[in-house]
C-alpha atoms as a PDB file:
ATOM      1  CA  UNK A   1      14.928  -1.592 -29.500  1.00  0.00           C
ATOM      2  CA  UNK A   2      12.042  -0.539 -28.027  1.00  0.00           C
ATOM      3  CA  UNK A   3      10.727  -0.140 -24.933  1.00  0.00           C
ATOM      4  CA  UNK A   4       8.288  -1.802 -22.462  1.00  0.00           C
ATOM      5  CA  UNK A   5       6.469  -0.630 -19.384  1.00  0.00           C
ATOM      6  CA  UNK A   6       4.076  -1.485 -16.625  1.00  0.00           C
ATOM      7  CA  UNK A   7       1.277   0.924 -17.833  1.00  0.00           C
ATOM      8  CA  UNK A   8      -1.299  -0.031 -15.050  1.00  0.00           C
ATOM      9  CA  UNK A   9      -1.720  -2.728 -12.110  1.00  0.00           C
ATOM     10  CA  UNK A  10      -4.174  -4.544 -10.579  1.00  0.00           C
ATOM     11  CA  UNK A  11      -4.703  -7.619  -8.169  1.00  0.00           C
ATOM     12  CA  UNK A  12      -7.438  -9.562  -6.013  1.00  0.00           C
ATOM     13  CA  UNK A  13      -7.531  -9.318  -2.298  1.00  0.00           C
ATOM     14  CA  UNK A  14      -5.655 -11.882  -0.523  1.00  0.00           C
ATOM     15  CA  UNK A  15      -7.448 -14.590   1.299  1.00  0.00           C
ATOM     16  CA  UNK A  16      -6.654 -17.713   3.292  1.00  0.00           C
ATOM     17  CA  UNK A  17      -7.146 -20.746   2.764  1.00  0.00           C
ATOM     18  CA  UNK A  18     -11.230 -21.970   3.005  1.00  0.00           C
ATOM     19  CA  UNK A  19     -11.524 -18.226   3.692  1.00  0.00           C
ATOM     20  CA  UNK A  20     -13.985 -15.512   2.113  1.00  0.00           C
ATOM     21  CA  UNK A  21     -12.959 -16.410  -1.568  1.00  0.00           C
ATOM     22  CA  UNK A  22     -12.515 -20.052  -1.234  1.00  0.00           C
ATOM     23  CA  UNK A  23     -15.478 -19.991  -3.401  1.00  0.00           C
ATOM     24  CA  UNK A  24     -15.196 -18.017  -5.839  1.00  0.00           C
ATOM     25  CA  UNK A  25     -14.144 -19.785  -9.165  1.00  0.00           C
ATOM     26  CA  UNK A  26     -10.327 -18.707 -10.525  1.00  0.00           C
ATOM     27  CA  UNK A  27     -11.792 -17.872 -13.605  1.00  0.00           C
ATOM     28  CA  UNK A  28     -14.020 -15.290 -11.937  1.00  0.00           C
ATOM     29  CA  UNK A  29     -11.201 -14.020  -9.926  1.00  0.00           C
ATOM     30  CA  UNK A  30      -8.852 -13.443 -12.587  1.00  0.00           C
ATOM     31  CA  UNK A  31     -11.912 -11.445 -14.503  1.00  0.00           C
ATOM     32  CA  UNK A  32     -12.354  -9.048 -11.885  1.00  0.00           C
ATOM     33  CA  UNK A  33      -9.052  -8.199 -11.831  1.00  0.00           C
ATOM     34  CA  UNK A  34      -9.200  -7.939 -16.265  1.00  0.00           C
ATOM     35  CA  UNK A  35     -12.462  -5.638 -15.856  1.00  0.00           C
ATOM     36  CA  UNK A  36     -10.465  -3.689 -13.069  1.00  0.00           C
ATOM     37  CA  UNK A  37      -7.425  -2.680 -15.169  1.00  0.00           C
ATOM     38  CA  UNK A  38      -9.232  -2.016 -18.162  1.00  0.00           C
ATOM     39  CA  UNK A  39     -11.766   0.271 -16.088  1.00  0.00           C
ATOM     40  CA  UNK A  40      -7.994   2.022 -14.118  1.00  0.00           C
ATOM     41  CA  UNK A  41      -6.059   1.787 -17.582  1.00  0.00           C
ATOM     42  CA  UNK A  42      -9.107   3.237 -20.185  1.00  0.00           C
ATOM     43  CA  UNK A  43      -7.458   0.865 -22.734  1.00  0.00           C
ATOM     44  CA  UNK A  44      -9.401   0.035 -25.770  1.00  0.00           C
ATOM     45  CA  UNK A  45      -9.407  -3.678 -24.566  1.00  0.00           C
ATOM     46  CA  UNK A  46      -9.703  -4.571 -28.364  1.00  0.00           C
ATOM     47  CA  UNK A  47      -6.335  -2.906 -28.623  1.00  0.00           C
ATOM     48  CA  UNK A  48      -4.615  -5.763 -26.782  1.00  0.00           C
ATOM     49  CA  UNK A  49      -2.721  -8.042 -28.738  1.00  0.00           C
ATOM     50  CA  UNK A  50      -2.287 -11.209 -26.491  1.00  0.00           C
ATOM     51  CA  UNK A  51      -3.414 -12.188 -22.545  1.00  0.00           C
ATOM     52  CA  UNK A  52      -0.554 -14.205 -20.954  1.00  0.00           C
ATOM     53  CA  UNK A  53      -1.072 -15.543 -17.063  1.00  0.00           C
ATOM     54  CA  UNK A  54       1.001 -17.395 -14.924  1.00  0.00           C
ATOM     55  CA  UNK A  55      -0.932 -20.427 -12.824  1.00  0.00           C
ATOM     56  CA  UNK A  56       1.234 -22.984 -11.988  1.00  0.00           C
ATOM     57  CA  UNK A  57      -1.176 -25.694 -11.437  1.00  0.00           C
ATOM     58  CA  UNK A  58      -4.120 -26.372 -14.568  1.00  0.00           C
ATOM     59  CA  UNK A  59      -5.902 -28.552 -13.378  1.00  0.00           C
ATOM     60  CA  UNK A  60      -9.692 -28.541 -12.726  1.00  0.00           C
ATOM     61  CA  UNK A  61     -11.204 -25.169 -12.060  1.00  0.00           C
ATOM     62  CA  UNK A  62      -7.248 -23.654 -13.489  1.00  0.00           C
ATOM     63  CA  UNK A  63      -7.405 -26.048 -16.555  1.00  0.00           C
ATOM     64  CA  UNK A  64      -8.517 -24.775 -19.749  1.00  0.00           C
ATOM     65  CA  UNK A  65      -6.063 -21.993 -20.274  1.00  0.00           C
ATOM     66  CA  UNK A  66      -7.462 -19.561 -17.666  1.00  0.00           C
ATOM     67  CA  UNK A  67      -5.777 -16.493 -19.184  1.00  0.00           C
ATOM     68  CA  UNK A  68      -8.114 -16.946 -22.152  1.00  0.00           C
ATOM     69  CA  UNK A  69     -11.522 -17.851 -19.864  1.00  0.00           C
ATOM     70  CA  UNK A  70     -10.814 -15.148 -17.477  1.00  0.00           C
ATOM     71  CA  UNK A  71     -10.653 -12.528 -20.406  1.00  0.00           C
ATOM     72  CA  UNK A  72     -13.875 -13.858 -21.658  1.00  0.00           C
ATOM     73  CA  UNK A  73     -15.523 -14.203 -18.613  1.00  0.00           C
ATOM     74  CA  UNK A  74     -15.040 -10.499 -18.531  1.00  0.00           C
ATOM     75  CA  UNK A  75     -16.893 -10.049 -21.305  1.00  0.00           C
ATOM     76  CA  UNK A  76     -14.115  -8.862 -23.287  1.00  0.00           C
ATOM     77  CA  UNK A  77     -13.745  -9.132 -26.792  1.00  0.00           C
ATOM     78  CA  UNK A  78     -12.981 -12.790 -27.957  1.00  0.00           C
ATOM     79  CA  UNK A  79     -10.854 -11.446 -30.756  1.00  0.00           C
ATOM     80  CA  UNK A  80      -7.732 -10.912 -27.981  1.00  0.00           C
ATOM     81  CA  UNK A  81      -6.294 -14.515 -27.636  1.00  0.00           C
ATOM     82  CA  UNK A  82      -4.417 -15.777 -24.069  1.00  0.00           C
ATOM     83  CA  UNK A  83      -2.074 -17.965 -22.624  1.00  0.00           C
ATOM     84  CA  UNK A  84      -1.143 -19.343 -19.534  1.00  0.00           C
ATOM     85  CA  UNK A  85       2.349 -20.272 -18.448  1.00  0.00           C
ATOM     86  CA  UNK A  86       3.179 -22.227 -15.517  1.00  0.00           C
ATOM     87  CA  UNK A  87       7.311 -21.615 -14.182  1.00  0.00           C
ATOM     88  CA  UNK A  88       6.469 -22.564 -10.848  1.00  0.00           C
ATOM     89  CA  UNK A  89       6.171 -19.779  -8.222  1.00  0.00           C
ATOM     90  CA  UNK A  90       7.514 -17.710 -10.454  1.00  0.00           C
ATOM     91  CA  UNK A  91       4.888 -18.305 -13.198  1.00  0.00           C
ATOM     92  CA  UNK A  92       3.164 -14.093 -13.028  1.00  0.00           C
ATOM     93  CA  UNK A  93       6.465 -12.783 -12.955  1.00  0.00           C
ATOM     94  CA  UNK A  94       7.313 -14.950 -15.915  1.00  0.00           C
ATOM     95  CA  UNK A  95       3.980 -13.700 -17.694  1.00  0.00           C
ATOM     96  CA  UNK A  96       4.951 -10.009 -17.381  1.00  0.00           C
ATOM     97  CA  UNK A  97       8.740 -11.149 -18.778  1.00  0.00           C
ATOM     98  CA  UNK A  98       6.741 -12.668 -21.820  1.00  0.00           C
ATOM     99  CA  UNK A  99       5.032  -9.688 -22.194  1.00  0.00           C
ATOM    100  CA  UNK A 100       7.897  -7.152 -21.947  1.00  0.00           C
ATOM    101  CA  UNK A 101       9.997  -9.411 -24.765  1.00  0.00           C
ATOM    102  CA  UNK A 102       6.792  -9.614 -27.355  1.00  0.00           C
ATOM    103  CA  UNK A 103       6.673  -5.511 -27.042  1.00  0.00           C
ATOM    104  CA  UNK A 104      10.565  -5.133 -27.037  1.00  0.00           C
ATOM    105  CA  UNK A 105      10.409  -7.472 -30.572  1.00  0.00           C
ATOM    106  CA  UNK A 106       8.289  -5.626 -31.881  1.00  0.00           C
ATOM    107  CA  UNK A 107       5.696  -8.334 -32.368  1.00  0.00           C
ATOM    108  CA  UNK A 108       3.488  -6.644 -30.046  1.00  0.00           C
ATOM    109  CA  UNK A 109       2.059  -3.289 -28.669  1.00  0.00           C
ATOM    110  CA  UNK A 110      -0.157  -4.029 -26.030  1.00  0.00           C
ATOM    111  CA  UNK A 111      -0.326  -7.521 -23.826  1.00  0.00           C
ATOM    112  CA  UNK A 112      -2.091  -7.699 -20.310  1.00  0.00           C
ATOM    113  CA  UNK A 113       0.206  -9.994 -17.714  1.00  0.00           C
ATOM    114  CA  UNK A 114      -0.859 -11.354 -14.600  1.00  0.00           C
ATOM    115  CA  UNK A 115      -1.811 -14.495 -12.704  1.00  0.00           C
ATOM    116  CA  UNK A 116      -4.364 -16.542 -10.828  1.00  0.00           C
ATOM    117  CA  UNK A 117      -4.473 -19.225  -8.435  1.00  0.00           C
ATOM    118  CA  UNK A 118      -6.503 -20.561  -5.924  1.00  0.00           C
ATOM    119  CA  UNK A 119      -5.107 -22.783  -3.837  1.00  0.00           C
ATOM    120  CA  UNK A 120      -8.906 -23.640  -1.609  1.00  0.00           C
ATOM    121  CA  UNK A 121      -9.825 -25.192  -4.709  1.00  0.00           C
ATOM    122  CA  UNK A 122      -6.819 -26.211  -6.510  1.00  0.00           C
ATOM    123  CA  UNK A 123      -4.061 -27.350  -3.405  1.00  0.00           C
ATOM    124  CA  UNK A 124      -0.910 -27.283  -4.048  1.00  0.00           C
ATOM    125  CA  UNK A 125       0.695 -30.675  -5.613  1.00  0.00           C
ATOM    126  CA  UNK A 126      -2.873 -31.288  -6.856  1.00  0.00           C
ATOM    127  CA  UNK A 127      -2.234 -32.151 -10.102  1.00  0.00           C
ATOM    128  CA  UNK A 128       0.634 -34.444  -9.451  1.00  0.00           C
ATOM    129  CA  UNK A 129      -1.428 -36.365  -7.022  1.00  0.00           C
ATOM    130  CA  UNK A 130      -4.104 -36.813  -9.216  1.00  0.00           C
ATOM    131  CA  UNK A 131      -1.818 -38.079 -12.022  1.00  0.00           C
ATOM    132  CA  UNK A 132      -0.599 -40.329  -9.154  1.00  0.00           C
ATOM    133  CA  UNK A 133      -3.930 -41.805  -8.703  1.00  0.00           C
ATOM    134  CA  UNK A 134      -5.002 -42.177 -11.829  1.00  0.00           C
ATOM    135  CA  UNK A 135      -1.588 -43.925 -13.078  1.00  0.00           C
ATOM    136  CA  UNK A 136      -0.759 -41.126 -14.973  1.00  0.00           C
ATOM    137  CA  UNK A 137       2.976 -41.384 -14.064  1.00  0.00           C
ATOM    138  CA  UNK A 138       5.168 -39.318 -11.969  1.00  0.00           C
ATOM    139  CA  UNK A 139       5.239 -35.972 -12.648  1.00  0.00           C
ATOM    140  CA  UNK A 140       9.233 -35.800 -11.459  1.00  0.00           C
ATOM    141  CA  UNK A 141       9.807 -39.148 -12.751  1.00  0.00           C
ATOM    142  CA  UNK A 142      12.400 -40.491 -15.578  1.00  0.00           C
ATOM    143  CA  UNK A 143      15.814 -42.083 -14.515  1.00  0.00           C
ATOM    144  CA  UNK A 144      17.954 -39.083 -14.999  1.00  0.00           C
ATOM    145  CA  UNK A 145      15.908 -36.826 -12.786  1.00  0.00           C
ATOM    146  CA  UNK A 146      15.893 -39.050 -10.094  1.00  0.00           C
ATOM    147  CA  UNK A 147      20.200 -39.487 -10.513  1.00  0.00           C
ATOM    148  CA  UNK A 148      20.837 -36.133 -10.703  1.00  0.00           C
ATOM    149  CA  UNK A 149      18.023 -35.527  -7.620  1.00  0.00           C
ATOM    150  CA  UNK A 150      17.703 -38.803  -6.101  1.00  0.00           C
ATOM    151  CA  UNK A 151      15.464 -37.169  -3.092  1.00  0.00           C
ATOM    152  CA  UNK A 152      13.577 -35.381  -5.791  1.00  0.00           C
ATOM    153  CA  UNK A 153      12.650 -31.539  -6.012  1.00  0.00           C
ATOM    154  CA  UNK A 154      13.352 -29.302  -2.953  1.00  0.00           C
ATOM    155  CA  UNK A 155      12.695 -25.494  -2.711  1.00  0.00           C
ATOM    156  CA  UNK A 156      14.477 -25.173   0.511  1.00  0.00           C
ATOM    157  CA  UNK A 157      17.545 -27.019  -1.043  1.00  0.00           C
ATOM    158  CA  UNK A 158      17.200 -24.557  -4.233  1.00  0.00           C
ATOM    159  CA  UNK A 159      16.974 -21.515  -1.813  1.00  0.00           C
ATOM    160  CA  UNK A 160      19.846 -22.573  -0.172  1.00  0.00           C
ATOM    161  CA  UNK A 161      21.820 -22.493  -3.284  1.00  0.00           C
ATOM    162  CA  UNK A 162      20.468 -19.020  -4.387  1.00  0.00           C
ATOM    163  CA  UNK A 163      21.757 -17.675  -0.739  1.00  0.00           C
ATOM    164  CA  UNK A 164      25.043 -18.922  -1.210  1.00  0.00           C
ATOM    165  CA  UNK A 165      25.239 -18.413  -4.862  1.00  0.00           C
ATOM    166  CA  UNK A 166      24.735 -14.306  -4.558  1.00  0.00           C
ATOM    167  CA  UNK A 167      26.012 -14.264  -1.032  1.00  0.00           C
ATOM    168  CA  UNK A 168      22.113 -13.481   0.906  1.00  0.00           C
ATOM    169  CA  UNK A 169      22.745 -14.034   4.468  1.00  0.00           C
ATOM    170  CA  UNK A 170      19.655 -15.322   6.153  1.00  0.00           C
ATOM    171  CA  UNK A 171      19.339 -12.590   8.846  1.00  0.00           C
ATOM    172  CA  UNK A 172      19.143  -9.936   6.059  1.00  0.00           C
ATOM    173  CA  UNK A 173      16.437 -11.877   4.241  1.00  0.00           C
ATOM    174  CA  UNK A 174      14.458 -12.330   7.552  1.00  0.00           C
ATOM    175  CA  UNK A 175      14.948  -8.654   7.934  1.00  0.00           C
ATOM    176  CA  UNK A 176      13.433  -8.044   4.470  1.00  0.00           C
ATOM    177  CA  UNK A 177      10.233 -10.547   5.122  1.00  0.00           C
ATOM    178  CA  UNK A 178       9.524  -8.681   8.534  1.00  0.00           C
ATOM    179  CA  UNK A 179       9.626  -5.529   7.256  1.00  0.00           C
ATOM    180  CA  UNK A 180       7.507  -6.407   3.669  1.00  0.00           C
ATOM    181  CA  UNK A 181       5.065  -8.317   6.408  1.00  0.00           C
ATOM    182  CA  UNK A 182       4.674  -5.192   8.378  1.00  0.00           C
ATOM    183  CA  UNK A 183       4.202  -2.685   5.265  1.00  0.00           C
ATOM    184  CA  UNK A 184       1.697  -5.077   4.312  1.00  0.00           C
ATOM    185  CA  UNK A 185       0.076  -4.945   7.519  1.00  0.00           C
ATOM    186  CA  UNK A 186       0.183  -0.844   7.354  1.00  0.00           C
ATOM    187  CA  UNK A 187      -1.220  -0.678   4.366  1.00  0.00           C
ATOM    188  CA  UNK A 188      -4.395  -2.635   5.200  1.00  0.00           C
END
């Protein structure tokens, strides 16, 4: 079988919320960080076979398959086609997993992963709110959702079952955000 590896990576700065890039448009932000790797990588860009980002919530200025409009909006070459995948928070990570398998098959040799989101523009929960209001339904509706979860989706209650599932004691997880928080900090 063959192989796949990271060959280059590449993300945007972090900001906060209605910070210094609470205006600038997803799209754009997921371009710079296409023109970046290409410029780091010196891949023919019209050597890539597919685009796949995670961005877990498509609506407004995310909607419209923004792996696909970020590429372009780099002025890329409109013969690479994209996808984006939404899995939640884990939606990048499950890009790059896409990515790995289509190389490993053999059905591809070269696919960019990433992500975008931007949560000044697009909160969180925005698109279930606006389905909401405009009696769209609710997104974590249907009868057997609500049996099996009858006080509906909960991270905390999911984490919780993660810890005790592979035996993470909280104090060693604490340990492991502190100390990620504070190379973070060293590195900037």
């Amino acid at each position: 079988m063959t192989e796949a590896f990271i060959c280059g990576a590449v993300r945007t700065p972090v900001g906060k919320r209605g910070g210094g890039l609470s205006t600038v448009h997803p799209t754009d932000l997921g371009a710079h960080v296409l023109e970046a790797l290409i410029s780091r990588t010196a891949v023919d860009p019209a050597a890539i076979d597919d685009v796949i980002f995670g961005c877990v919530t498509q609506i407004g200025a995310q909607a419209f398959n923004i792996a696909r409009t970020s590429w372009l909006a780099a002025n890329l070459p409109d013969t690479v086609p994209g996808t984006t995948v939404d899995r939640q928070c884990g939606s990048s990570l499950q890009a790059l997993h896409f990515a790995a398998q289509g190389v490993m098959s053999g059905t591809a040799e070269l696919i960019v992963a990433g992500g975008v989101e931007a949560m000044s523009q697009v909160p969180i929960w925005s698109a279930v709110n606006v389905g909401k209001e405009h009696g769209l339904g609710d997104a974590v509706g249907g009868e057997g959702f609500h049996r099996r979860y009858p006080s509906g989706p909960d991270q905390f209650r999911g984490a919780q079952m993660i810890a005790e599932r592979w035996g993470l004691e909280r104090g060693v997880q604490e340990e492991f955000a502190l100390r990620s928080h504070q190379r973070a900090a060293a590195a900037w």
